[in-house]
C-alpha atoms as a PDB file:
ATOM      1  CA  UNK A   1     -26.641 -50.653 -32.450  1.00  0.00           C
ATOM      2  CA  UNK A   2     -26.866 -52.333 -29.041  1.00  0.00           C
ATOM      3  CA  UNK A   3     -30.342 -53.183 -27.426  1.00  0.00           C
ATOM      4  CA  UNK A   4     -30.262 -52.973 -23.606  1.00  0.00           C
ATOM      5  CA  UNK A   5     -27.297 -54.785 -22.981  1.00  0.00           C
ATOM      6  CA  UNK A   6     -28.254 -54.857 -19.270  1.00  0.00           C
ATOM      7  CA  UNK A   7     -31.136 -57.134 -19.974  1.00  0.00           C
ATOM      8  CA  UNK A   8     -28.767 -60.010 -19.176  1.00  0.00           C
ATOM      9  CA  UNK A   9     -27.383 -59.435 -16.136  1.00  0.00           C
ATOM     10  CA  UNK A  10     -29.713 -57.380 -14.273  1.00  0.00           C
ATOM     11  CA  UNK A  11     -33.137 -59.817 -13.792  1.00  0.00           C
ATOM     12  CA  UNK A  12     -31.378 -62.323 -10.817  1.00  0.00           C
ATOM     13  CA  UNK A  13     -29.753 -59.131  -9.658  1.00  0.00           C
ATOM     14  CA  UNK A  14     -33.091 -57.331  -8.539  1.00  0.00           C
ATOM     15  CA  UNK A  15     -34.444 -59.347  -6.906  1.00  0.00           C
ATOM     16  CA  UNK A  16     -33.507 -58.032  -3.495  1.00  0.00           C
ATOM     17  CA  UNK A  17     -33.155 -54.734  -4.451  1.00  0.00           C
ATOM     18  CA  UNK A  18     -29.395 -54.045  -5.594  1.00  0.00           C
ATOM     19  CA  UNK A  19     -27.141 -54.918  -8.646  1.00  0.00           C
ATOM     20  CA  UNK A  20     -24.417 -56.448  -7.029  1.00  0.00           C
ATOM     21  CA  UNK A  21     -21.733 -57.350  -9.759  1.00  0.00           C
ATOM     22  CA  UNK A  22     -24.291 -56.989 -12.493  1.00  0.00           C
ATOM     23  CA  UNK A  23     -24.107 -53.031 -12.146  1.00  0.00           C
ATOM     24  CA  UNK A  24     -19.801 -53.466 -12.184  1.00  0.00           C
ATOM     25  CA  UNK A  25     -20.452 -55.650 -15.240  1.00  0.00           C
ATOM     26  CA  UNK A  26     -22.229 -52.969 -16.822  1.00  0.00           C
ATOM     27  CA  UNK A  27     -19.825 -49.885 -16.348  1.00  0.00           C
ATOM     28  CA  UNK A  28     -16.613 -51.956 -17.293  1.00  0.00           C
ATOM     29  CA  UNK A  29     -19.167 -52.777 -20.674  1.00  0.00           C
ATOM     30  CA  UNK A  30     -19.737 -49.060 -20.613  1.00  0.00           C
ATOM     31  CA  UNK A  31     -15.958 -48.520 -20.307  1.00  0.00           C
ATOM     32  CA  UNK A  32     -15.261 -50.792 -23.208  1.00  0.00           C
ATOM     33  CA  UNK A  33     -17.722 -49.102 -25.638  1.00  0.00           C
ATOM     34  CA  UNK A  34     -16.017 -45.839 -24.807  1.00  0.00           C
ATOM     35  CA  UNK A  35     -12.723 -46.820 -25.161  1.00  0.00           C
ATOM     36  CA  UNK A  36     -13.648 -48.236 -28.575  1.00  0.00           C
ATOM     37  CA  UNK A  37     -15.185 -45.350 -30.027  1.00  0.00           C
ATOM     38  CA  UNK A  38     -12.456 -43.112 -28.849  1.00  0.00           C
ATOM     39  CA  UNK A  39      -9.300 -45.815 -30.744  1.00  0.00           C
ATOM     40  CA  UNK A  40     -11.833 -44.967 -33.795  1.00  0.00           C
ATOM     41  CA  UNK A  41     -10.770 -41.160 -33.578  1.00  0.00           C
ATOM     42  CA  UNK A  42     -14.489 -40.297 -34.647  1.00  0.00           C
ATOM     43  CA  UNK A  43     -14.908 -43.597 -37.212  1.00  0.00           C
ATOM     44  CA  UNK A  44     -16.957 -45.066 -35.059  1.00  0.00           C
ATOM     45  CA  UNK A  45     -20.932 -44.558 -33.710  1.00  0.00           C
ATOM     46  CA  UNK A  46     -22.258 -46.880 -31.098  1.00  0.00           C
ATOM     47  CA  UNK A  47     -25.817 -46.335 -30.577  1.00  0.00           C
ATOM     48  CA  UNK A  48     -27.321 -48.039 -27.276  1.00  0.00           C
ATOM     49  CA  UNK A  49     -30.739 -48.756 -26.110  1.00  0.00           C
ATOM     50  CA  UNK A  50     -30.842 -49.235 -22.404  1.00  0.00           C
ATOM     51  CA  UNK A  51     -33.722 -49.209 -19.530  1.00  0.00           C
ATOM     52  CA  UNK A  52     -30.640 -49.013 -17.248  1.00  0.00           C
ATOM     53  CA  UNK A  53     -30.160 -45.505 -16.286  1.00  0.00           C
ATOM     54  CA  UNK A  54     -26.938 -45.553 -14.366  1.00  0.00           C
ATOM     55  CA  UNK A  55     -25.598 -42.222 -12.878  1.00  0.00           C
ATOM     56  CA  UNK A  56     -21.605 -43.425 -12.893  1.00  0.00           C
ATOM     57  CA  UNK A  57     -19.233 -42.476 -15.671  1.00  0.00           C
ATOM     58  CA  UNK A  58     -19.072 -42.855 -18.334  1.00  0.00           C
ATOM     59  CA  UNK A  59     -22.601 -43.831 -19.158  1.00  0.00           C
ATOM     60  CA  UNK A  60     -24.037 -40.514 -18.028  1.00  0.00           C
ATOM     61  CA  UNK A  61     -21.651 -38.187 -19.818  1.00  0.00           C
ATOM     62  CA  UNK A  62     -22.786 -40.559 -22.889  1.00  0.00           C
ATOM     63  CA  UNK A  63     -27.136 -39.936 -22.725  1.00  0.00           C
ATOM     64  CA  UNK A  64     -28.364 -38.078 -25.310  1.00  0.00           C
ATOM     65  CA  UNK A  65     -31.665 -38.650 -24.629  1.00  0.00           C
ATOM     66  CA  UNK A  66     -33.751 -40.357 -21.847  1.00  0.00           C
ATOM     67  CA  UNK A  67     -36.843 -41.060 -23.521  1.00  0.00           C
ATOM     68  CA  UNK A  68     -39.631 -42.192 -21.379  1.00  0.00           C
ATOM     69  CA  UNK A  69     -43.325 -42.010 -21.488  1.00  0.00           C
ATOM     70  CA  UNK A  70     -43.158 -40.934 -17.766  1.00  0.00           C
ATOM     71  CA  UNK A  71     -41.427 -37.148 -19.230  1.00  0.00           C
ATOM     72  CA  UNK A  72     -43.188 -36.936 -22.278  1.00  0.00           C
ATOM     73  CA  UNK A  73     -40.550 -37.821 -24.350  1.00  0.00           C
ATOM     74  CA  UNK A  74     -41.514 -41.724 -25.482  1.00  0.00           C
ATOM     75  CA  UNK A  75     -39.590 -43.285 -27.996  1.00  0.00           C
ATOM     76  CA  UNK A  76     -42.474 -43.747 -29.971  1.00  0.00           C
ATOM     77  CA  UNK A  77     -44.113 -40.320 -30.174  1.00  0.00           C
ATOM     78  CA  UNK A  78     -48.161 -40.195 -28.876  1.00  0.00           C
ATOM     79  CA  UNK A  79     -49.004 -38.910 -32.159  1.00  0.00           C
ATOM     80  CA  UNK A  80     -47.703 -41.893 -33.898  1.00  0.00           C
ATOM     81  CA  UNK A  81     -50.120 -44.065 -31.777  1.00  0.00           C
ATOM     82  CA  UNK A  82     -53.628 -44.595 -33.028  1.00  0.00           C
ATOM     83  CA  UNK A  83     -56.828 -46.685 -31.671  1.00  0.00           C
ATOM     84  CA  UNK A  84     -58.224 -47.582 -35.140  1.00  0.00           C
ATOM     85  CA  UNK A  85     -57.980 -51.704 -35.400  1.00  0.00           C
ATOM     86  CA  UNK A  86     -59.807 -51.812 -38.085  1.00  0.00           C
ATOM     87  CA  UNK A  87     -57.049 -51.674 -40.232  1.00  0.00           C
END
């Protein structure tokens, strides 16, 4: 389980509005992951977080599921959300 490996890179990269290398670090993580899970022959699940939502291979061939409150599709369903506090 990975949790939004692009957290690291991607914060100084922003800032004026492009990734620069951070993006190029990303994919050749991407790459790495894939190749790993493939030498595995199917012994091996990688399950990855990520606010990054790159449209380069092979991260998009590897989305299962964009979840984002913006589509309706949180990771936390609505229903699981309640106001009481007074628990």
């Amino acid at each position: 389980m990975l949790d939004q490996p692009s957290q690291a890179g991607f914060p100084d990269e922003t800032r004026d509005g492009g990734f620069g290398t951070a993006r190029a670090t990303l994919l050749d993580l991407y790459k790495t992951i894939q190749a790993s899970v493939e030498a595995f022959r199917g012994g091996l699940q990688v399950i990855v977080v990520e606010h990054a939502d790159l449209d380069d291979e092979p991260f998009r061939s590897a989305v299962r599921a964009c979840r984002r409150r913006s589509n309706g599709e949180a990771l936390v369903p609505e229903h699981w959300i309640t106001c009481d506090t007074d628990e």
